[in-house]
Protein backbone atom coordinates (compact mmCIF):
# COMPACT_ATOMS: atom_id res chain seq x y z
CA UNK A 1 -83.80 100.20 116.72
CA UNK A 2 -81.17 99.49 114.22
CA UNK A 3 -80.02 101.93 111.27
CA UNK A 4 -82.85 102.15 108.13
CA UNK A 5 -81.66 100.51 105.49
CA UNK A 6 -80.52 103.76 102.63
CA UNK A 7 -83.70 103.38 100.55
CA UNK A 8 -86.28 103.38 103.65
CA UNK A 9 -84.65 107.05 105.03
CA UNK A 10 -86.29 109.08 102.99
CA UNK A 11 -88.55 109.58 99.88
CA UNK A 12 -86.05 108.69 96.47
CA UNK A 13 -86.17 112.02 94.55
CA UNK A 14 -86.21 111.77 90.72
CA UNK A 15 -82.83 112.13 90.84
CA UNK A 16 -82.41 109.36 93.15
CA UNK A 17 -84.25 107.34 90.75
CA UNK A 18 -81.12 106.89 88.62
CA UNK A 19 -78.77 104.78 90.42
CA UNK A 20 -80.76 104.12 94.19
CA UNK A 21 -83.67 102.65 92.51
CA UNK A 22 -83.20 98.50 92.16
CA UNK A 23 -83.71 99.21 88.50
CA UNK A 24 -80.18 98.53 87.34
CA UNK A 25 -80.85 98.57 83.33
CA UNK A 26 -82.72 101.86 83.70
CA UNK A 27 -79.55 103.27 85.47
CA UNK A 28 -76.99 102.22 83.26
CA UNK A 29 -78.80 103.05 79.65
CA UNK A 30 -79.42 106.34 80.86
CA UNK A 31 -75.24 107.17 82.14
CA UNK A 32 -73.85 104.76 79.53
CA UNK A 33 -76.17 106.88 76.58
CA UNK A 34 -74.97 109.53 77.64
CA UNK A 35 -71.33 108.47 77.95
CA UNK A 36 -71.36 107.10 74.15
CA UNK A 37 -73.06 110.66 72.96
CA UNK A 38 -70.25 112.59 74.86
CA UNK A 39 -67.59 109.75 73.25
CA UNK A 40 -69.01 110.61 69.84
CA UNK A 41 -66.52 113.71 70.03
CA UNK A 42 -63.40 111.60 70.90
CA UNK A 43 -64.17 109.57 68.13
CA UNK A 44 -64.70 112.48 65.42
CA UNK A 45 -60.82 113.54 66.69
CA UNK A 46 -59.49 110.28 66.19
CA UNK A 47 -61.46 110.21 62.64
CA UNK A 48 -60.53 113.66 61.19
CA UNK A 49 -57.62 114.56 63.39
CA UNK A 50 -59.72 117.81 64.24
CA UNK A 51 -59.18 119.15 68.34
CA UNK A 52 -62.70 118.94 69.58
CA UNK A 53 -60.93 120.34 73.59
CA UNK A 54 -62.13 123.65 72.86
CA UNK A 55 -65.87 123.11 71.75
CA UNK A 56 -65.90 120.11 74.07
CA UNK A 57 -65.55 121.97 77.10
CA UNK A 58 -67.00 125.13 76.19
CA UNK A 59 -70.37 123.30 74.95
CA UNK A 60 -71.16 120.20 77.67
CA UNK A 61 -73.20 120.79 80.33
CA UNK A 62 -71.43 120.62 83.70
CA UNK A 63 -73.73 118.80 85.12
CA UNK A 64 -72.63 115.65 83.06
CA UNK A 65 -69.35 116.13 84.70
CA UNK A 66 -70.46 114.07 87.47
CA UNK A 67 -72.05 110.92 86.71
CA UNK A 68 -73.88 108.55 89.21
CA UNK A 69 -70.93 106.31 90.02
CA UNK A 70 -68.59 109.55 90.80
CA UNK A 71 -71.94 110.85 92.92
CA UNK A 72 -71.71 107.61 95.24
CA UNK A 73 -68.11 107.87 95.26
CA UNK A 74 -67.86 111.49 96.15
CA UNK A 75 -70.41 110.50 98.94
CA UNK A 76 -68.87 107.73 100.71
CA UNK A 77 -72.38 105.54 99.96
CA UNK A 78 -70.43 102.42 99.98
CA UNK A 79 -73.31 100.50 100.31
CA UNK A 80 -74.69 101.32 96.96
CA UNK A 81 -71.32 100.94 95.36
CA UNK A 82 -71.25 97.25 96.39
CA UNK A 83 -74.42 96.46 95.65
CA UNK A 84 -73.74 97.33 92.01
CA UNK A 85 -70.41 96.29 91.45
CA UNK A 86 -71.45 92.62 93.34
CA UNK A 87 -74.55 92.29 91.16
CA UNK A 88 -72.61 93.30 87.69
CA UNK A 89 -74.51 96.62 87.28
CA UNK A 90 -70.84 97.86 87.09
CA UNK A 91 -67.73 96.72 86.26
CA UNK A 92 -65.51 97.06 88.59
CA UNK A 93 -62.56 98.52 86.15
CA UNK A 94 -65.01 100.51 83.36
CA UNK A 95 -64.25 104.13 83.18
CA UNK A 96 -66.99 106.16 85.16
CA UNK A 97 -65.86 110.04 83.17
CA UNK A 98 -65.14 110.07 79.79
CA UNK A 99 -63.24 113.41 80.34
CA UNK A 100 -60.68 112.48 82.66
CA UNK A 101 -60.82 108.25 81.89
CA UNK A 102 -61.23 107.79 85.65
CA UNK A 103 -61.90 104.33 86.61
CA UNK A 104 -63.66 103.78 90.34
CA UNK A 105 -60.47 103.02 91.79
CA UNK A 106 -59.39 106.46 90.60
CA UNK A 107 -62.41 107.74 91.94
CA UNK A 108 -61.84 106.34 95.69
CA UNK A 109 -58.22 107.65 95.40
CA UNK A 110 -59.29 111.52 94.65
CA UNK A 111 -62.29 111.65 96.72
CA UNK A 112 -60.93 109.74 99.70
CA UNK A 113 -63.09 107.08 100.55
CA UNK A 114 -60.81 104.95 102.08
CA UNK A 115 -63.69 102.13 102.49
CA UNK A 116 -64.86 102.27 99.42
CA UNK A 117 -60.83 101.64 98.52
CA UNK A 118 -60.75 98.97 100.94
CA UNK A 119 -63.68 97.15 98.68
CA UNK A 120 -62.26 97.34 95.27
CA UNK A 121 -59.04 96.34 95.86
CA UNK A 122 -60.38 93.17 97.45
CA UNK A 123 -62.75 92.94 94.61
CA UNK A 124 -59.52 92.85 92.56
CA UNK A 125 -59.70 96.19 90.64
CA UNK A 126 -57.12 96.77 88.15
CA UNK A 127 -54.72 98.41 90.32
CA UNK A 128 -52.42 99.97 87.66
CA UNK A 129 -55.63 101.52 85.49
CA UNK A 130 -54.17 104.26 83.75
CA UNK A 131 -56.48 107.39 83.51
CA UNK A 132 -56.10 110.02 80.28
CA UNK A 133 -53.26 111.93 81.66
CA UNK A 134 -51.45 108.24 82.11
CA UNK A 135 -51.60 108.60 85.71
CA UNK A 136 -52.22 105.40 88.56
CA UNK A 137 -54.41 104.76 91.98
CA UNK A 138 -50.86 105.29 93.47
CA UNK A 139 -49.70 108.41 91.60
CA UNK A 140 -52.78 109.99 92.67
CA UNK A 141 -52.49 108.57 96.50
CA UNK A 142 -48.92 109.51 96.36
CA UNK A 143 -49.38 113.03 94.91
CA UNK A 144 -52.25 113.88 97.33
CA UNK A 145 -50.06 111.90 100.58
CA UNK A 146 -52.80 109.16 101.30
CA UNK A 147 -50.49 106.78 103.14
CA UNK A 148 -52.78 104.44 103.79
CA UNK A 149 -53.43 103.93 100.50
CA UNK A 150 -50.05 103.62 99.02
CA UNK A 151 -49.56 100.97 101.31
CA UNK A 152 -52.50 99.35 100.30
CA UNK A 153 -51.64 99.77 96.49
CA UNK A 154 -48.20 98.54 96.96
CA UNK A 155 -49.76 95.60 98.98
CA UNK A 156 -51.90 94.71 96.39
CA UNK A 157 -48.86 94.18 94.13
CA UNK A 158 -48.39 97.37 92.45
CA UNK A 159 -44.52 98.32 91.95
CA UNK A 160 -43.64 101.59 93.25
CA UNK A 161 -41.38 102.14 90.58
CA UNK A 162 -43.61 102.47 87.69
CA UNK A 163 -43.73 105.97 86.42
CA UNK A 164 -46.51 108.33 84.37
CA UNK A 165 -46.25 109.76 80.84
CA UNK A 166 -43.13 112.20 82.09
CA UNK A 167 -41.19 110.06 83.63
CA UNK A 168 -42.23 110.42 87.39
CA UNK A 169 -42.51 107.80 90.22
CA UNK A 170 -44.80 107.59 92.68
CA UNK A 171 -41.89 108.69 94.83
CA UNK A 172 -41.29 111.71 92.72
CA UNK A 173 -44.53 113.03 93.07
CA UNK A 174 -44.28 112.54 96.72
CA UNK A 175 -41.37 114.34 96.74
CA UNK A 176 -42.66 117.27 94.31
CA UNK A 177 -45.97 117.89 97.16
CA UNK A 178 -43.61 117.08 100.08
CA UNK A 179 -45.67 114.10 101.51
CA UNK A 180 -43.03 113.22 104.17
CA UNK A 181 -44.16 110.18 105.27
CA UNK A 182 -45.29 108.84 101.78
CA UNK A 183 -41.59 109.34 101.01
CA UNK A 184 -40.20 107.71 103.84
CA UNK A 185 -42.45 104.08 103.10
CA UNK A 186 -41.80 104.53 99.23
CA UNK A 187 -38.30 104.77 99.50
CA UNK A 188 -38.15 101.92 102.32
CA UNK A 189 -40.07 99.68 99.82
CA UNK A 190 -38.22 100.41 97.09
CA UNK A 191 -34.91 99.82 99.05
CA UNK A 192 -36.16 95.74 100.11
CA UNK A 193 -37.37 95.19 96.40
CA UNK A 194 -34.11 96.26 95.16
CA UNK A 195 -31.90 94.24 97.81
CA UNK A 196 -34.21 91.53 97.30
CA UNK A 197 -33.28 91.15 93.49
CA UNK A 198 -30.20 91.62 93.70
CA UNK A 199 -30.53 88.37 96.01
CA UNK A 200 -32.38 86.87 93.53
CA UNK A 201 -29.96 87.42 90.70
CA UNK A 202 -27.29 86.13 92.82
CA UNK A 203 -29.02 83.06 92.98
CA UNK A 204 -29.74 82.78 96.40
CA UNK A 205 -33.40 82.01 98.06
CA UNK A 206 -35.63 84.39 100.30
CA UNK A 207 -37.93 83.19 102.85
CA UNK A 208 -41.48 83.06 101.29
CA UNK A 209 -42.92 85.81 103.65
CA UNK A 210 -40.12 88.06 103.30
CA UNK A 211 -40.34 88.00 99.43
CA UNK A 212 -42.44 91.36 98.03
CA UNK A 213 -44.67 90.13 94.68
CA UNK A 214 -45.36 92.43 92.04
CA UNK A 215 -48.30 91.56 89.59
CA UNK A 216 -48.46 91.95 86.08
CA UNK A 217 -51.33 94.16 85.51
CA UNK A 218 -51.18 93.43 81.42
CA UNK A 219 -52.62 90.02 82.30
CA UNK A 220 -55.84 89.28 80.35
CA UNK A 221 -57.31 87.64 84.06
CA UNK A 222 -56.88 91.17 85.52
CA UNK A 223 -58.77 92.88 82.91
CA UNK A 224 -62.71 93.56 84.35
CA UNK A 225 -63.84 96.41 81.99
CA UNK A 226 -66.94 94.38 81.19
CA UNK A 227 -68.81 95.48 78.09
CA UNK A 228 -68.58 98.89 77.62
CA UNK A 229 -65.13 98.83 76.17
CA UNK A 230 -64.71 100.85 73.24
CA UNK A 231 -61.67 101.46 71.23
CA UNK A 232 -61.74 105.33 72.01
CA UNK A 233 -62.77 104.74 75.23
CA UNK A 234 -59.73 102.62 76.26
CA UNK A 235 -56.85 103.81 74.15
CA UNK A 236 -53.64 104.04 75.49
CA UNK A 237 -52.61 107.14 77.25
């Protein structure tokens, strides 16, 4: 007998209910309502310049901390993530937390779920989403030593040499948490994209499937927010 499919396992609690149910809409008014009422403090700082940090986290309950696409993430139920990324219940670059800006691609990175990785980044999630503390899917691989998704991150055409709000590479924070062999591929990478512009500069050509591509992340092509974009969700870090 084959493997139950997720939603025949057991009885769906009522907390289930909110993102295993194949009521989509119900799922996303409820965490997207309650995103915009948690926003409404971001947006009375950028309106009166007043610092809401201190009554912001000393008055939310925790328990909004973790919202249903974090949940699946944190659980490795890859399944479910597909399903609702692949039938637009999510987009696949909209910021699940409002408190740390978080993408799902963040997400995979901190909770390591490497498959769940694996599916984004071939669903072509914005690979250079900045989070609010300005940092990347490969700062956070590279500061935690996931190797295996550095590589990924660089294959996907992110440039290693990109760095967060202080000034730190990828490599750097490598370095700083003494990820050996995260340092070791960085700094081999780095190396080839270096000797290969200086090639380039000098006017010479590079075989096609020697030559490392970089994307530019700024494009409006790579942008899949979808429609929840909001001017103090998605200000620059």
């Amino acid at each position: 007998m084959g493997v139950l499919p997720a939603y025949e396992r057991r009885p769906a609690s009522s907390k289930d209910l909110l993102y295993r149910s194949n009521q989509g809409m119900f799922k996303r008014l409820n965490y997207k309502t309650i995103s915009y009422l948690n926003a409404l403090y971001y947006f009375f700082e950028d309106l009166t310049g007043c610092d809401m940090k201190y009554y912001y986290g000393t008055n939310i309950n925790s328990e909004l901390l973790v919202t249903g696409e974090m949940e699946i993430m944190r659980d490795h139920k890859n399944d479910e993530l597909e399903l609702y990324v692949l039938n637009g219940t999510w987009a696949i670059d909209e910021m699940v937390s409002i408190y740390s800006g978080h993408t799902l691609l963040h997400e995979a990175v901190t909770c390591y779920n490497p498959e769940g990785f694996k599916f984004l980044v071939s669903q072509k999630a914005n690979c250079m989403a900045r989070d609010r503390n300005g940092y990347t899917p490969l700062l956070k691989a590279a500061s935690c030593g996931f190797l295996d998704m550095v590589q990924g991150l660089v294959e996907a055409g992110v440039d290693p040499r990109h760095t967060d709000t202080f000034g730190n590479t990828p490599l750097d924070k490598a370095k700083l948490y003494e990820h050996q062999d995260v340092i070791e591929y960085l700094e081999e990478v780095i190396q080839k994209v270096e000797k290969q512009e200086e090639i380039l500069r000098n006017g010479e050509e590079i075989d096609e499937k020697d030559l490392i591509k970089f994307l530019n992340w700024e494009e409006e092509s790579l942008d899949h927010r979808g429609r929840f974009r909001t001017y103090f969700d998605y200000r620059s870090c």
